[in-house]
PDB file of N, CA and C in Angstrom:
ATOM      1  N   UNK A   1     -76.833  14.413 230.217  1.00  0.00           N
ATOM      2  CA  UNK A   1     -76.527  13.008 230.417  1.00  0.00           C
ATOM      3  C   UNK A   1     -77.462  12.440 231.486  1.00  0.00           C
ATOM      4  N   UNK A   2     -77.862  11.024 231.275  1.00  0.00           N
ATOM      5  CA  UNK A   2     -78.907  10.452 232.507  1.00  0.00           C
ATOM      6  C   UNK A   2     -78.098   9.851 233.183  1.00  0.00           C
ATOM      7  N   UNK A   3     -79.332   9.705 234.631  1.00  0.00           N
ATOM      8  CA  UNK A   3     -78.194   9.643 235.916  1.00  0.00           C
ATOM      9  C   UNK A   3     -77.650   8.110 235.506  1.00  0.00           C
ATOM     10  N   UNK A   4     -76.644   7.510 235.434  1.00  0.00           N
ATOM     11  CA  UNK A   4     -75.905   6.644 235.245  1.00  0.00           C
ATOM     12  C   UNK A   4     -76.078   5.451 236.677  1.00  0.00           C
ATOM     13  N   UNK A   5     -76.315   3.874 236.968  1.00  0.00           N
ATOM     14  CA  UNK A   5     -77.122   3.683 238.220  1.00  0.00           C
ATOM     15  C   UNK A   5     -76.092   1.816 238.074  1.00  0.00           C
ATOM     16  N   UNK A   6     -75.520   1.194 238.952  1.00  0.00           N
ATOM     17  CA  UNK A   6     -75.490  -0.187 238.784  1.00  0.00           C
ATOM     18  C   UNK A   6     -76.632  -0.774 239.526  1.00  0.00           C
ATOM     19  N   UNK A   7     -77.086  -1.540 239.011  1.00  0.00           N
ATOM     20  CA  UNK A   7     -78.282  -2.537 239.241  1.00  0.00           C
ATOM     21  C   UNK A   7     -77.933  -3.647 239.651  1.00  0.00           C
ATOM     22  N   UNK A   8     -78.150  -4.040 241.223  1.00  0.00           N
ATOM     23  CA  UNK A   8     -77.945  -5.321 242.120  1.00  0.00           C
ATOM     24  C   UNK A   8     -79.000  -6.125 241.802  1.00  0.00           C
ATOM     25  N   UNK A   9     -79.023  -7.295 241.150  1.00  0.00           N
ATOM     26  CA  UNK A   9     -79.840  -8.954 241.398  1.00  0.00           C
ATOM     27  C   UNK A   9     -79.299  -9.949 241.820  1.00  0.00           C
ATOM     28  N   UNK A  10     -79.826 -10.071 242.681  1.00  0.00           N
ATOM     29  CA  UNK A  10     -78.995 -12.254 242.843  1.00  0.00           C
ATOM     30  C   UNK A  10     -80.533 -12.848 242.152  1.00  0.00           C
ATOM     31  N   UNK A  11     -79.304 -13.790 241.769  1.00  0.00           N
ATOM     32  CA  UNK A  11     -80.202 -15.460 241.015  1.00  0.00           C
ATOM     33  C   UNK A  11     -79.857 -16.336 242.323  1.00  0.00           C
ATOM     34  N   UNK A  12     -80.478 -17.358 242.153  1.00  0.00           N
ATOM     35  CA  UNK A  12     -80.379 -18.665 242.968  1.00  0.00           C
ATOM     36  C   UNK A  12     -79.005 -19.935 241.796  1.00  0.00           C
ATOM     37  N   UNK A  13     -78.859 -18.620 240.689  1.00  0.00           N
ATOM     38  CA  UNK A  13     -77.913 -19.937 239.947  1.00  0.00           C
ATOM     39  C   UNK A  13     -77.037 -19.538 238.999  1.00  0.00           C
ATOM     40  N   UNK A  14     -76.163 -20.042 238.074  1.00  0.00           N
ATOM     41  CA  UNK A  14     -75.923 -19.173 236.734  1.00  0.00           C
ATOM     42  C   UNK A  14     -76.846 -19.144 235.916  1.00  0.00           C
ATOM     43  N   UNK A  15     -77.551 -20.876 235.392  1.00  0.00           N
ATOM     44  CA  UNK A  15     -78.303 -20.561 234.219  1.00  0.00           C
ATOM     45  C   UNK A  15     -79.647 -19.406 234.055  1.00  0.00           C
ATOM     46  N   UNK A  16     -80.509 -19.251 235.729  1.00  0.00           N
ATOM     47  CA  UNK A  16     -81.057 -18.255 235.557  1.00  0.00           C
ATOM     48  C   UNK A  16     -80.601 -17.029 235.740  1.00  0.00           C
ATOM     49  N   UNK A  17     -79.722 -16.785 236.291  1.00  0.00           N
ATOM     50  CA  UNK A  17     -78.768 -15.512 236.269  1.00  0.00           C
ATOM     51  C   UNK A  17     -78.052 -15.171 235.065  1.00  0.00           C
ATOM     52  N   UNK A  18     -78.014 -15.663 233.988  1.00  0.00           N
ATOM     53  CA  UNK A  18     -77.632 -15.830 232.387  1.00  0.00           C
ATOM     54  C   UNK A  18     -78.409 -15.377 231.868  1.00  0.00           C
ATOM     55  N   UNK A  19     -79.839 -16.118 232.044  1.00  0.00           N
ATOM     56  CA  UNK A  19     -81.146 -15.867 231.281  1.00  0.00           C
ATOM     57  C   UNK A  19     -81.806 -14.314 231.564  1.00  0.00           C
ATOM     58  N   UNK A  20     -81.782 -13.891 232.467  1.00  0.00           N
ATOM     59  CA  UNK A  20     -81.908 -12.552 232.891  1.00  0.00           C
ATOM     60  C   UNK A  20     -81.031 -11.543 232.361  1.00  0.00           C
ATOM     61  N   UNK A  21     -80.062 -11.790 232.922  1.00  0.00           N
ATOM     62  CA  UNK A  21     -78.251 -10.955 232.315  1.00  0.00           C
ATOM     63  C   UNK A  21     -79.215 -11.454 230.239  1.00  0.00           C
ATOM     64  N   UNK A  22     -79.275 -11.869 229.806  1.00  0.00           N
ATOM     65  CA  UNK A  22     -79.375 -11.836 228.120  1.00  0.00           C
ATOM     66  C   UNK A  22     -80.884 -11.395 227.976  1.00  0.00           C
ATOM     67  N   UNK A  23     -81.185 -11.286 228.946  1.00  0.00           N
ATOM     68  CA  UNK A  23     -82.616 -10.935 228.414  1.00  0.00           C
ATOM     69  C   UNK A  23     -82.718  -9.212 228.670  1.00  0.00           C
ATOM     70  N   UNK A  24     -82.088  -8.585 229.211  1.00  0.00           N
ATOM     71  CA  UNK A  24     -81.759  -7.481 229.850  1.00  0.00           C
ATOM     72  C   UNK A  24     -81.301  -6.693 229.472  1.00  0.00           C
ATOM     73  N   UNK A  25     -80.198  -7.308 228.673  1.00  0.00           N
ATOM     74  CA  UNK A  25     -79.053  -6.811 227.527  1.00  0.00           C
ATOM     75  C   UNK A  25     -79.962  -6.663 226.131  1.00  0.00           C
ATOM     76  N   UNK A  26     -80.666  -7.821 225.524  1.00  0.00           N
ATOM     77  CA  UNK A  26     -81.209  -7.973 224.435  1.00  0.00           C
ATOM     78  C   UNK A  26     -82.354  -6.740 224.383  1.00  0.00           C
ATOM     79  N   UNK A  27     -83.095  -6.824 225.462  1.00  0.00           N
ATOM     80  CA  UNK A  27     -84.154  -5.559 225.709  1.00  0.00           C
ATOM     81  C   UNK A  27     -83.533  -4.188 225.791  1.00  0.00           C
ATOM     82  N   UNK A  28     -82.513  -4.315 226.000  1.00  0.00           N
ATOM     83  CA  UNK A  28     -81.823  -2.208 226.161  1.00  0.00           C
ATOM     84  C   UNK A  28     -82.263  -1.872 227.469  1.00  0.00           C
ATOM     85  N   UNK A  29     -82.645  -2.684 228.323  1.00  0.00           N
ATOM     86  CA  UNK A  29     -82.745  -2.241 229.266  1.00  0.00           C
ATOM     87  C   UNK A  29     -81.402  -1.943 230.244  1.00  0.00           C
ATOM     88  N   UNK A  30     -80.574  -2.978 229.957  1.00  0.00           N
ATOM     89  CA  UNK A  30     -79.003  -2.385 230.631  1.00  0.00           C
ATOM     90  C   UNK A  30     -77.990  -2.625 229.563  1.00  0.00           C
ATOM     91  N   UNK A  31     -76.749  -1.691 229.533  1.00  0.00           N
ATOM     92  CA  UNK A  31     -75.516  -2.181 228.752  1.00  0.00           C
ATOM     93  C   UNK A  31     -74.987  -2.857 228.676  1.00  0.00           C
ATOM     94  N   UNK A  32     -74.826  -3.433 230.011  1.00  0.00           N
ATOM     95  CA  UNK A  32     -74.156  -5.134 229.961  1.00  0.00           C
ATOM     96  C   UNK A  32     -74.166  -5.270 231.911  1.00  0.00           C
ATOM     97  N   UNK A  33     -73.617  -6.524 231.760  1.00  0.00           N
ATOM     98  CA  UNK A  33     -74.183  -7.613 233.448  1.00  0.00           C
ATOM     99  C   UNK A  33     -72.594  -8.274 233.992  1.00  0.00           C
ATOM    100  N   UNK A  34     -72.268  -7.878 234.757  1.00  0.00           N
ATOM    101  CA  UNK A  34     -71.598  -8.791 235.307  1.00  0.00           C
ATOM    102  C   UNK A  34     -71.916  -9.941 236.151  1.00  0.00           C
ATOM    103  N   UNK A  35     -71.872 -11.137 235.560  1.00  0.00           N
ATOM    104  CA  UNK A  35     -71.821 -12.390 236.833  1.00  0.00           C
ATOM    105  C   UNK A  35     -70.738 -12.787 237.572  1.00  0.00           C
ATOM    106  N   UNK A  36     -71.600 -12.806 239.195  1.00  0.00           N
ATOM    107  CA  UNK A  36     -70.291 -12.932 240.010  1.00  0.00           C
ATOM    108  C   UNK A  36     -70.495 -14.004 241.088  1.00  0.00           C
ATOM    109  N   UNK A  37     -69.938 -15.408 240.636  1.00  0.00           N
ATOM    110  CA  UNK A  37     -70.207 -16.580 241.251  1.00  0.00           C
ATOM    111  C   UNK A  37     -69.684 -16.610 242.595  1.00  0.00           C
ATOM    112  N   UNK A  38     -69.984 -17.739 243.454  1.00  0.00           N
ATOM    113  CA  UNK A  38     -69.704 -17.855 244.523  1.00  0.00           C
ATOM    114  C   UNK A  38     -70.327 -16.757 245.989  1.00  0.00           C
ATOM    115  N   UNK A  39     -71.278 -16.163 245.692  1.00  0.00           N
ATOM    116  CA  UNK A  39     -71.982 -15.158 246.826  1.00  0.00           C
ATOM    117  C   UNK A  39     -72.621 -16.277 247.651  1.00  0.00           C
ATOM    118  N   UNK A  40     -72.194 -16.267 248.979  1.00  0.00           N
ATOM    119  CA  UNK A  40     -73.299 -17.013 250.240  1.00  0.00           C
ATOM    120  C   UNK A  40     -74.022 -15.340 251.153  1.00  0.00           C
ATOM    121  N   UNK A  41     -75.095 -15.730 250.907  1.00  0.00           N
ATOM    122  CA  UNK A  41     -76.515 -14.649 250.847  1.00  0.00           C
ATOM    123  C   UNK A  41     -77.010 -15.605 252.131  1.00  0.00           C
ATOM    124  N   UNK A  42     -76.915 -14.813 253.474  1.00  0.00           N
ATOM    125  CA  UNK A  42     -77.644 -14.878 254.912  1.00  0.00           C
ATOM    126  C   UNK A  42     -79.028 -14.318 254.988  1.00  0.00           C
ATOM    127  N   UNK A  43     -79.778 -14.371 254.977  1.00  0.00           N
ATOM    128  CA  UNK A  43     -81.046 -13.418 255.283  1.00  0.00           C
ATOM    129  C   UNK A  43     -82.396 -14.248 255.867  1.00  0.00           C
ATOM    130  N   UNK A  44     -83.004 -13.091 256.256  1.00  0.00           N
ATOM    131  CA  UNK A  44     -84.290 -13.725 256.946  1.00  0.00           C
ATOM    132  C   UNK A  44     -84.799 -13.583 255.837  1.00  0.00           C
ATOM    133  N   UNK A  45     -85.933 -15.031 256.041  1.00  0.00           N
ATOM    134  CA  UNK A  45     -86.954 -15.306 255.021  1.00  0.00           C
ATOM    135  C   UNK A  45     -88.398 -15.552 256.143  1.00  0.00           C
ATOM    136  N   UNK A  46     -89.609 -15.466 255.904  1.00  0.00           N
ATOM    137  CA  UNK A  46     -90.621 -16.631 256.303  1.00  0.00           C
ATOM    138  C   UNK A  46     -90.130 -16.630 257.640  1.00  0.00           C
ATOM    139  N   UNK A  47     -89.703 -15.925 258.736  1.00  0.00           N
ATOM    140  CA  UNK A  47     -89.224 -15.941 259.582  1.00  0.00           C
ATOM    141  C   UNK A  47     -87.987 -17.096 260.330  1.00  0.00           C
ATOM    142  N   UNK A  48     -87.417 -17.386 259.233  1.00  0.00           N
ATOM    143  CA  UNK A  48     -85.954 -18.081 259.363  1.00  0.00           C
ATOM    144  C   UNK A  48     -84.619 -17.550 258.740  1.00  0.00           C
ATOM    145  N   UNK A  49     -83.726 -17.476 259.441  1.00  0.00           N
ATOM    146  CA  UNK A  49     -82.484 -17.083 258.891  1.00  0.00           C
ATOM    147  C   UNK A  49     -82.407 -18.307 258.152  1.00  0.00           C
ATOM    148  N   UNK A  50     -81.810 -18.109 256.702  1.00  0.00           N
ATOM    149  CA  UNK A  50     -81.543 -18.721 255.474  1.00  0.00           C
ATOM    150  C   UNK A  50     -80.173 -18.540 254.748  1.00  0.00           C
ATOM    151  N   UNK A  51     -79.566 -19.557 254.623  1.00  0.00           N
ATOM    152  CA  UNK A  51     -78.018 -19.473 254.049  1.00  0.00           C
ATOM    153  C   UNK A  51     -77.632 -20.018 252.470  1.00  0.00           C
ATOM    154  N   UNK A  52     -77.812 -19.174 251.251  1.00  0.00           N
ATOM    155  CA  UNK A  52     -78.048 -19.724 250.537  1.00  0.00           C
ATOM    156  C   UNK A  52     -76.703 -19.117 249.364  1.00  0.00           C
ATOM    157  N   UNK A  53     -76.281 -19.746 248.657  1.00  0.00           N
ATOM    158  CA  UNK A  53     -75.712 -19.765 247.369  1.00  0.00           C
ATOM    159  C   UNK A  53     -76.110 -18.931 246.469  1.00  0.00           C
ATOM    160  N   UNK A  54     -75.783 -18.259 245.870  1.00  0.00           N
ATOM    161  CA  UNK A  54     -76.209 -17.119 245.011  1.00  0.00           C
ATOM    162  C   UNK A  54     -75.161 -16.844 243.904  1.00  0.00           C
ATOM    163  N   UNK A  55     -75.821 -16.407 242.870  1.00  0.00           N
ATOM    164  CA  UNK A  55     -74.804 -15.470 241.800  1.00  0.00           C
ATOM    165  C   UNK A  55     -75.625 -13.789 242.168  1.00  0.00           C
ATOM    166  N   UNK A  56     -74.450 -13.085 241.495  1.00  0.00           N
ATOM    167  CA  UNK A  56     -74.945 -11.137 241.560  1.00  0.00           C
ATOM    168  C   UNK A  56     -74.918 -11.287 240.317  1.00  0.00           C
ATOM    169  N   UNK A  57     -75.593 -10.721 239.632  1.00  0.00           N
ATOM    170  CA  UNK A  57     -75.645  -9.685 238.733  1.00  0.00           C
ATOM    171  C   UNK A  57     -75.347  -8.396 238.856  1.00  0.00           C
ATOM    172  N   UNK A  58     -74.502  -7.552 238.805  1.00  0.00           N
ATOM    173  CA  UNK A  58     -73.851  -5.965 238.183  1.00  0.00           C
ATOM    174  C   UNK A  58     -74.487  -5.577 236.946  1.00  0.00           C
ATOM    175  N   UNK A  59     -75.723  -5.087 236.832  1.00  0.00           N
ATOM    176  CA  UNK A  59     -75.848  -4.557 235.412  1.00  0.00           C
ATOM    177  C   UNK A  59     -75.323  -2.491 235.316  1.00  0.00           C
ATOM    178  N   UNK A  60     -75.276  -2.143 234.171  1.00  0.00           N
ATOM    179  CA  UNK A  60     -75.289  -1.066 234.223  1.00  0.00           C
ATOM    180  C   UNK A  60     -76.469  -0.526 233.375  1.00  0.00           C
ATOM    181  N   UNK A  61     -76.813   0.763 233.932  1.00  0.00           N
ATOM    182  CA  UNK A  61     -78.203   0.969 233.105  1.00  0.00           C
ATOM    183  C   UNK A  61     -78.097   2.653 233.268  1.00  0.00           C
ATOM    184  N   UNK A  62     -79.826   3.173 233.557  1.00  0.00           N
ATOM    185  CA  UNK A  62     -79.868   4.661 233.802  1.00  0.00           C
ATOM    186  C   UNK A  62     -80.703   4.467 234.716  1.00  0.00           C
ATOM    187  N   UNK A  63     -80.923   5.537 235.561  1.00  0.00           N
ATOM    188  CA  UNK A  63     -82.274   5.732 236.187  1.00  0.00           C
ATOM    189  C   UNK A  63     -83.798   5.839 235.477  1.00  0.00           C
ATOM    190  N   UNK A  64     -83.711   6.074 234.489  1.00  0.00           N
ATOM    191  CA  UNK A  64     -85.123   6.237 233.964  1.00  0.00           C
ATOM    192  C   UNK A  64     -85.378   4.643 233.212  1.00  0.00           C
ATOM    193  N   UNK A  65     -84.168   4.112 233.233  1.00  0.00           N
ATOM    194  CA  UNK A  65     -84.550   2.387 232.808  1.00  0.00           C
ATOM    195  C   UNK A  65     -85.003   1.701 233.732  1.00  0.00           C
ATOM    196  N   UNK A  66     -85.008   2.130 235.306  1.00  0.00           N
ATOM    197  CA  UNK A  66     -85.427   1.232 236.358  1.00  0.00           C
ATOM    198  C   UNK A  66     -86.621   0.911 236.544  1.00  0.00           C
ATOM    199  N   UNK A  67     -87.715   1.327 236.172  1.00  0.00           N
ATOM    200  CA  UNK A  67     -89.251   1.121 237.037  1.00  0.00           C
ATOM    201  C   UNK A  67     -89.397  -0.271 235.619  1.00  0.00           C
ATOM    202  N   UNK A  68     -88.638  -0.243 234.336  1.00  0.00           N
ATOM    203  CA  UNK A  68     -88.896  -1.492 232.905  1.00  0.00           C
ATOM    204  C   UNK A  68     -87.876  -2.613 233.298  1.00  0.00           C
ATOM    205  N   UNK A  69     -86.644  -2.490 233.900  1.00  0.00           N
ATOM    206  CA  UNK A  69     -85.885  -3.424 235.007  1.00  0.00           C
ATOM    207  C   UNK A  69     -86.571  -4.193 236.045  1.00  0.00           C
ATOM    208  N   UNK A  70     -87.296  -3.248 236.797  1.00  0.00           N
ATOM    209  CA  UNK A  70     -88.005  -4.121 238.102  1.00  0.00           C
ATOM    210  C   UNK A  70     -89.056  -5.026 237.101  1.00  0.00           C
ATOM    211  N   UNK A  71     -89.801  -4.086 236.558  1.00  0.00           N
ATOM    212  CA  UNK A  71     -90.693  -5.320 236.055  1.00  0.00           C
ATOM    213  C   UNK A  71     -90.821  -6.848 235.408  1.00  0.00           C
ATOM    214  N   UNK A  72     -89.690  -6.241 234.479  1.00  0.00           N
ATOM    215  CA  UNK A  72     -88.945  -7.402 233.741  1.00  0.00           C
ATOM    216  C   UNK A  72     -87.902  -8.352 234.426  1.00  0.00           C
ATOM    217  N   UNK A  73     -87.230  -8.347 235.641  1.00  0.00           N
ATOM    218  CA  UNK A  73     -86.596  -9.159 236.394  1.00  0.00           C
ATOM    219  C   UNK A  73     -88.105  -9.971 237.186  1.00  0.00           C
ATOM    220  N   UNK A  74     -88.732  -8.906 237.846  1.00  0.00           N
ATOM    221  CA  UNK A  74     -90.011  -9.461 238.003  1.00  0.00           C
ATOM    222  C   UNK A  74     -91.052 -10.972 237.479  1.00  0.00           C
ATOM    223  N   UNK A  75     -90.837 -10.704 236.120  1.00  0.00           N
ATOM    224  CA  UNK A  75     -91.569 -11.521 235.375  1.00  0.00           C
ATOM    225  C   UNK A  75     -90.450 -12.805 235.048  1.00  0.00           C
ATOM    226  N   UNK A  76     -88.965 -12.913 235.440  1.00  0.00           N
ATOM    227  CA  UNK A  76     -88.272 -13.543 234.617  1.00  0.00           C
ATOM    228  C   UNK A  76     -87.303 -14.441 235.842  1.00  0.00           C
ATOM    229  N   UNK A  77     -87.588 -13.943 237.248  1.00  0.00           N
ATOM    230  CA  UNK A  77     -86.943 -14.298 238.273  1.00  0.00           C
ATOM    231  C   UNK A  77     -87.831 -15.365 239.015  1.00  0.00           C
ATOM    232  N   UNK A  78     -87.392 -16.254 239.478  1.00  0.00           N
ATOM    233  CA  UNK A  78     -88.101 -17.874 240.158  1.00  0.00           C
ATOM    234  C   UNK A  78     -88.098 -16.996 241.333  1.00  0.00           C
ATOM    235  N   UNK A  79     -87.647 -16.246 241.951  1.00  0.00           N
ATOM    236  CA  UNK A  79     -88.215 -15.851 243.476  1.00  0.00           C
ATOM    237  C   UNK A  79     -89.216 -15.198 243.506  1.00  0.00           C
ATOM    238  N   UNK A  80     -90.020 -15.567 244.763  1.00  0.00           N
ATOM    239  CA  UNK A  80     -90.999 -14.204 244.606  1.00  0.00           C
ATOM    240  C   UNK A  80     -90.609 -13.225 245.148  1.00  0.00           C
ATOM    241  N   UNK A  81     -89.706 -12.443 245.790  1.00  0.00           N
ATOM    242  CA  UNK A  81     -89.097 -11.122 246.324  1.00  0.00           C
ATOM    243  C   UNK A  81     -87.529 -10.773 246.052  1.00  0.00           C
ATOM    244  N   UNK A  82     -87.191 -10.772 244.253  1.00  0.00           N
ATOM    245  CA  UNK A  82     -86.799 -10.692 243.994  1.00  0.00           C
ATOM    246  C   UNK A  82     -85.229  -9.742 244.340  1.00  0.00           C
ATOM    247  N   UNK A  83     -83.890  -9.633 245.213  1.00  0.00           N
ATOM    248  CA  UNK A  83     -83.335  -8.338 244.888  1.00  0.00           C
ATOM    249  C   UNK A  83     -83.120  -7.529 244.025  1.00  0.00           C
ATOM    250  N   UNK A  84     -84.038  -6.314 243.613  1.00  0.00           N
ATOM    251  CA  UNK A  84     -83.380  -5.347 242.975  1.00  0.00           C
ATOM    252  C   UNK A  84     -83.033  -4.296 243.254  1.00  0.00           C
ATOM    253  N   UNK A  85     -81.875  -4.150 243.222  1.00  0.00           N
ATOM    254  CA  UNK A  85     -81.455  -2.464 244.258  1.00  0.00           C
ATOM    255  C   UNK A  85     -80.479  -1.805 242.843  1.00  0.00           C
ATOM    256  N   UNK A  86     -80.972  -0.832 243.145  1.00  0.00           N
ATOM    257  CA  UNK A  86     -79.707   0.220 241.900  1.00  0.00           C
ATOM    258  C   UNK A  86     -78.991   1.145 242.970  1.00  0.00           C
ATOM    259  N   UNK A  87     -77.705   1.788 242.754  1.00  0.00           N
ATOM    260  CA  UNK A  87     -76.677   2.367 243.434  1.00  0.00           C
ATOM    261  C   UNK A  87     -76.575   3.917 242.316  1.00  0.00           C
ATOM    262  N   UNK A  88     -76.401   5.020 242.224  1.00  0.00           N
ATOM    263  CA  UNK A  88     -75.826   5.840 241.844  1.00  0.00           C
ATOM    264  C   UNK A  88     -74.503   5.185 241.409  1.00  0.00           C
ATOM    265  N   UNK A  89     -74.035   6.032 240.520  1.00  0.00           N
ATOM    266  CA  UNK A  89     -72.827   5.867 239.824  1.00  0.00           C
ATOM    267  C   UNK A  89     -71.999   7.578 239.881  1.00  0.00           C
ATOM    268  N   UNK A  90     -71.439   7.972 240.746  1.00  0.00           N
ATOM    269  CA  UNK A  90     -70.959   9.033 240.910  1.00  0.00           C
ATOM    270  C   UNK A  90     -69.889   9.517 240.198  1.00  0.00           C
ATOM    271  N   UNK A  91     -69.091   9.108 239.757  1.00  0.00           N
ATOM    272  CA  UNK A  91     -67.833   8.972 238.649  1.00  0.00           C
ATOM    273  C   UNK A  91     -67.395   7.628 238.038  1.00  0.00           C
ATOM    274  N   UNK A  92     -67.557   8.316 237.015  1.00  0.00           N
ATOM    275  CA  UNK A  92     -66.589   7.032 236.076  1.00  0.00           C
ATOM    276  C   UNK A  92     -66.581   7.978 234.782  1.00  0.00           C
ATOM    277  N   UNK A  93     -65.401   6.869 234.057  1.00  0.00           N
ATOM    278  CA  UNK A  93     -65.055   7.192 232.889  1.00  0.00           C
ATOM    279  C   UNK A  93     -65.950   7.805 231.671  1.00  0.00           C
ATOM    280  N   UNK A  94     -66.304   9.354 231.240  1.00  0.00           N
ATOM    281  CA  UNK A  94     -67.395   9.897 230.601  1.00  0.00           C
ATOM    282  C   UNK A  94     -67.654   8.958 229.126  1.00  0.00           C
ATOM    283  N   UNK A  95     -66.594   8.722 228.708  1.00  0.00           N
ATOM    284  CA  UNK A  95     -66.690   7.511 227.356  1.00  0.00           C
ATOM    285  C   UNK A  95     -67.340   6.310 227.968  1.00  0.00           C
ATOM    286  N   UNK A  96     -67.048   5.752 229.056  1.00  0.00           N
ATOM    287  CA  UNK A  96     -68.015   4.803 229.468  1.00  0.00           C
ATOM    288  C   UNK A  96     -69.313   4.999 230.020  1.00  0.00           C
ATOM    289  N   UNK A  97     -69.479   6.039 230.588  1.00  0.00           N
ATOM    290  CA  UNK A  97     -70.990   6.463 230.992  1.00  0.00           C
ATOM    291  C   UNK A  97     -71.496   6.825 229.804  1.00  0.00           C
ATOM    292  N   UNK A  98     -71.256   7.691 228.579  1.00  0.00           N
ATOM    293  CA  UNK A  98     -72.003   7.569 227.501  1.00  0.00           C
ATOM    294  C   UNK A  98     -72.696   6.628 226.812  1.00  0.00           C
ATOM    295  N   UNK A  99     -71.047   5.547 226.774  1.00  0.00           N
ATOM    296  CA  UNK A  99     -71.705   4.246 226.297  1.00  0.00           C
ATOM    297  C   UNK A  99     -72.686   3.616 226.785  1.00  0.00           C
ATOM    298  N   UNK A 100     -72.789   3.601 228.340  1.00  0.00           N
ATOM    299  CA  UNK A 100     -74.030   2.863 229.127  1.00  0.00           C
ATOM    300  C   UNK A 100     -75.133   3.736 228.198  1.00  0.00           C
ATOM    301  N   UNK A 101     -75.639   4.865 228.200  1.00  0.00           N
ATOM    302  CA  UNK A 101     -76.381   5.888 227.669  1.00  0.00           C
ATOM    303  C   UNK A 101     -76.919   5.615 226.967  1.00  0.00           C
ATOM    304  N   UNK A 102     -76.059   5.365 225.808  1.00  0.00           N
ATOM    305  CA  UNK A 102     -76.379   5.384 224.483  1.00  0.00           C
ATOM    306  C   UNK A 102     -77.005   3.528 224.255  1.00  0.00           C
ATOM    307  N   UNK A 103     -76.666   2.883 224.794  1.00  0.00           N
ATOM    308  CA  UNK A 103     -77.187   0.935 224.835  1.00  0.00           C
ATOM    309  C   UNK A 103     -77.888   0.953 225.172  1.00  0.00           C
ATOM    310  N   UNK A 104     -78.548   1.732 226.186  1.00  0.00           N
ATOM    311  CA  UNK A 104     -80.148   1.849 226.631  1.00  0.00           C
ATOM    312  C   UNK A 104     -81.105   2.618 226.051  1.00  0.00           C
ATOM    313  N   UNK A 105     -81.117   3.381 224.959  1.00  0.00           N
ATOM    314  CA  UNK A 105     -81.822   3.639 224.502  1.00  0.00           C
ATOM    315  C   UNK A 105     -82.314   3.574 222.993  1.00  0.00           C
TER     316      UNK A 105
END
């Protein structure tokens, strides 16, 4: 079985956080996306702390889908320093980790 991974993005919105989440899904690159409205995202930018509105994306994927993830959020995201962070997935349900498995490839 491949290592099983959730994949962190913020959008600046839903509709591009949609467009990504379906473009993502449609490619096999992840099984499916959760959007999760309402995130206020603090961070330094350009050397200013910045307070901004955000959606997450939750995708689920594999590890060997990540280096075709970065690229493709890459090409499809209005920021230029896009978040993409993936997490291990240490347990979960083996019928559901298959399924991630098997949608990605």
């Amino acid at each position: 079985m491949a290592d099983t991974i959730l994949v962190l993005i913020t959008a600046p919105g839903d509709e591009e956080g949609a467009r990504i989440a379906m473009t993502l899904v449609d490619e096999r690159l992840v099984a499916c996306v959760n959007i999760v409205h309402g995130v206020r995202s603090i961070f330094s930018w350009q050397g200013k702390t910045q307070d901004e509105r955000e959606v997450l994306l939750i995708c689920k994927s594999t590890s060997e889908r990540m280096p075709a993830i970065i690229a493709r959020v890459k090409q499809l995201h209005s920021y230029a320093v896009p978040e993409i962070i993936a997490l291990p997935i240490a347990v979960g349900s083996p019928e559901y980790l298959e399924w991630v498995e098997r949608s990605v490839k």
